[in-house]
Structures are given as C-alpha cells and as structure tokens.
N, C-alpha and C. Protein backbone atom coordinates (compact mmCIF):
# COMPACT_ATOMS: atom_id res chain seq x y z
N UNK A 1 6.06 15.48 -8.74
CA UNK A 1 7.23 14.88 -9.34
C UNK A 1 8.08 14.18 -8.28
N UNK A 2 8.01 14.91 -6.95
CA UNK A 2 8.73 14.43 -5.67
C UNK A 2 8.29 12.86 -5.65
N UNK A 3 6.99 12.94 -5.40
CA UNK A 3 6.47 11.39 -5.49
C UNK A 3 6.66 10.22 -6.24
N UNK A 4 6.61 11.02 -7.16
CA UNK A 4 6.88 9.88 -8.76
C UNK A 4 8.30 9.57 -8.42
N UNK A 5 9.18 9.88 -8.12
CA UNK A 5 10.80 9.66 -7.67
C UNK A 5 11.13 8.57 -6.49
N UNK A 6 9.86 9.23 -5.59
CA UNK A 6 9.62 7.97 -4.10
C UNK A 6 9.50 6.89 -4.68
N UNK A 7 8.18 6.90 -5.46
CA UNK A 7 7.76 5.57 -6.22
C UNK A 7 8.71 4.51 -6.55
N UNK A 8 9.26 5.53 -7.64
CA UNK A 8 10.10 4.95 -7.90
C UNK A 8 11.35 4.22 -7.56
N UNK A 9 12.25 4.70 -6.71
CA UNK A 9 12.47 4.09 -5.42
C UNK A 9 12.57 3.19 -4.54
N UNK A 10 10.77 3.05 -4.07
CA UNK A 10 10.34 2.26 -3.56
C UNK A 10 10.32 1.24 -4.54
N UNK A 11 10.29 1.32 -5.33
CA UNK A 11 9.91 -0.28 -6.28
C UNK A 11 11.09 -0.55 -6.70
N UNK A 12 12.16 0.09 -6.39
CA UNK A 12 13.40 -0.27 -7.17
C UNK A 12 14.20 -1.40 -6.08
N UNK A 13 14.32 -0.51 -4.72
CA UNK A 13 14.52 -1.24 -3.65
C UNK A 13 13.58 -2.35 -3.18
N UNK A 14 12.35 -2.64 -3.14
CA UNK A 14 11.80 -3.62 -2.94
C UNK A 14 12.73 -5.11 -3.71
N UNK A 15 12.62 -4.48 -5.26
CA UNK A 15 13.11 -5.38 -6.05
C UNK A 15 14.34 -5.81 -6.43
N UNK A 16 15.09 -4.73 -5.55
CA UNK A 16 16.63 -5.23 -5.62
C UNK A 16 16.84 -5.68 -4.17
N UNK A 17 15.69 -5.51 -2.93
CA UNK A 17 16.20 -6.56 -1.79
C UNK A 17 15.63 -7.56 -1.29
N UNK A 18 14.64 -7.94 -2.08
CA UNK A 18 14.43 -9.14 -1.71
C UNK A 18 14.09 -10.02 -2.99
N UNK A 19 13.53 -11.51 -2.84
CA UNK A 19 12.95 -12.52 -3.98
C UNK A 19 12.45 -11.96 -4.81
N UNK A 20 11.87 -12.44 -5.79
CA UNK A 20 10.89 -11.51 -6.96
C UNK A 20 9.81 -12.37 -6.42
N UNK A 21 9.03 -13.42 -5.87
CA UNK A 21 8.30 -13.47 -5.27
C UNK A 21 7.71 -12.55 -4.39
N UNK A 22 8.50 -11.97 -3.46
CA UNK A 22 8.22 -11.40 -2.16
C UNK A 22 7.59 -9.73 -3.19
N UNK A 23 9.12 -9.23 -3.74
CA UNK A 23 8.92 -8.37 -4.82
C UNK A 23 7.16 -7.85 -5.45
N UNK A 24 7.01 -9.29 -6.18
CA UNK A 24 5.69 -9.67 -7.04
C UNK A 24 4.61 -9.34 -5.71
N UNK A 25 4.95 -9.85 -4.83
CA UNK A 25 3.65 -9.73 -3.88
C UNK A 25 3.63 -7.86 -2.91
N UNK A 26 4.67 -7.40 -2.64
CA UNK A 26 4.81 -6.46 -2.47
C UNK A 26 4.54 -5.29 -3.61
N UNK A 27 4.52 -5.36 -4.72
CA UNK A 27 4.50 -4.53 -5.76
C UNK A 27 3.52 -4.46 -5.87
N UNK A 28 2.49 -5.26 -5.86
CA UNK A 28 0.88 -5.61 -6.05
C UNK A 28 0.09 -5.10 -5.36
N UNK A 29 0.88 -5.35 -3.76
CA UNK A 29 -0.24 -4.79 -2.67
C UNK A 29 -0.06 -3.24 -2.65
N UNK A 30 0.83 -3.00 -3.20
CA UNK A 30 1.41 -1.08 -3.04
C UNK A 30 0.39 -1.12 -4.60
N UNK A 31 0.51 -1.53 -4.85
CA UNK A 31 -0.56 -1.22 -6.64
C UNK A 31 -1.68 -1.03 -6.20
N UNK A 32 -2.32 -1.82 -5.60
CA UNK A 32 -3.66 -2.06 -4.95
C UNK A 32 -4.18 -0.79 -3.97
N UNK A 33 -3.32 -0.70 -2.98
CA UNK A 33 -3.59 0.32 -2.18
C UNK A 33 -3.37 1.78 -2.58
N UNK A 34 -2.67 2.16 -4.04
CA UNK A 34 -2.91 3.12 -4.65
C UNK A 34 -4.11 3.85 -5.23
N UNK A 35 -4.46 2.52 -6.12
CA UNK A 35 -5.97 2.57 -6.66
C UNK A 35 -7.14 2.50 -5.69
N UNK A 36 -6.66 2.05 -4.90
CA UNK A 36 -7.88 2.15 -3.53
C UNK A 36 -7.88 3.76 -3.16
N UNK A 37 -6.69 4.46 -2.86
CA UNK A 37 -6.32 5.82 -3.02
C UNK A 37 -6.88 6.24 -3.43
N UNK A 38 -6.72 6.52 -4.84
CA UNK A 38 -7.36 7.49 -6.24
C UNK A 38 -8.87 7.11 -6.22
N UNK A 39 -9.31 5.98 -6.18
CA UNK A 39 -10.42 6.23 -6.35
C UNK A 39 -11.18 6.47 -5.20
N UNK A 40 -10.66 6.38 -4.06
CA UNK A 40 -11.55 7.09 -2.65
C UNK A 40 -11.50 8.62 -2.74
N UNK A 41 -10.23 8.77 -3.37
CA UNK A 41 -9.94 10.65 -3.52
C UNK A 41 -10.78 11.21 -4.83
N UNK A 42 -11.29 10.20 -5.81
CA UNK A 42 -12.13 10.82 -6.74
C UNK A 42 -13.67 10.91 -6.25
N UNK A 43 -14.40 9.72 -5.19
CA UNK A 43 -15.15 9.86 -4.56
C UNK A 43 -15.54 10.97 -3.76
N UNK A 44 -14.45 11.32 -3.04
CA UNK A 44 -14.82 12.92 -2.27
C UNK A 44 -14.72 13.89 -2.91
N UNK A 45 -13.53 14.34 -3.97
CA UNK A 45 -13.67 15.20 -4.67
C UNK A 45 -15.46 15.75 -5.94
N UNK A 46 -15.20 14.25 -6.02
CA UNK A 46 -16.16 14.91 -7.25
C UNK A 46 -17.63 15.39 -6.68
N UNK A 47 -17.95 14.83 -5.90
CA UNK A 47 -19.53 15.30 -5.08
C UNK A 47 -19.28 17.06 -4.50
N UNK A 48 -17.99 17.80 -4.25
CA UNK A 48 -17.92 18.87 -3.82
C UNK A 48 -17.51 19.55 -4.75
N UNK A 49 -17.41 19.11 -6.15
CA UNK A 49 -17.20 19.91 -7.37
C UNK A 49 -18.33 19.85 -7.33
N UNK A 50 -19.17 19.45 -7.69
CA UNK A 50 -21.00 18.95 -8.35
C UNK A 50 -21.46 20.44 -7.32
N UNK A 51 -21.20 20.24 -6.45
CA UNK A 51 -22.01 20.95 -5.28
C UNK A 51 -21.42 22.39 -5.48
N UNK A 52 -20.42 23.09 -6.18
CA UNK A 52 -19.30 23.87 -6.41
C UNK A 52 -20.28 24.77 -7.55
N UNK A 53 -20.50 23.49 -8.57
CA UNK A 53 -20.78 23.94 -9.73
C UNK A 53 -22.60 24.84 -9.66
C-alpha cells in the first residue's frame, strides 16, 4: 500500500512540475519499466514454484 502512495506521488509531481509533454514522456517510461519489472519477476518466480511443486 506504501508503494501504491509513492506511485502515486510520483505521478502527481511529475505532472504538476513540469509540461504534459515532458509529463507524457516521463509517465510512459516509468509505465514501461514497471512492466518490464513484473514480468521479469513473474519469470523467476514461476520456474521455482514449478520446481516447488
């Protein structure tokens, strides 16, 4: 929940200090590098569940 608050946050301030250009392009690349996240963290996880099971 701590996180979800950062997030939030972070995207609030992005978008209240600079262009909505800059905004748009910053919001995207933090989007991007999330999902790059989750799905590298579903990659390792799930092969050591399999192996678990």
């Amino acid at each position: 929940m701590i996180f979800l608050k950062f997030l939030k946050s972070v995207f609030l301030s992005i978008w209240r200090d600079s262009t909505p250009i800059q905004a748009a392009l910053i919001s995207s690349i933090i989007i991007v590098i999330l999902i790059v996240l989750v799905f590298s963290l579903v990659q390792v996880i799930v092969p050591f569940t399999y192996i678990a099971i």
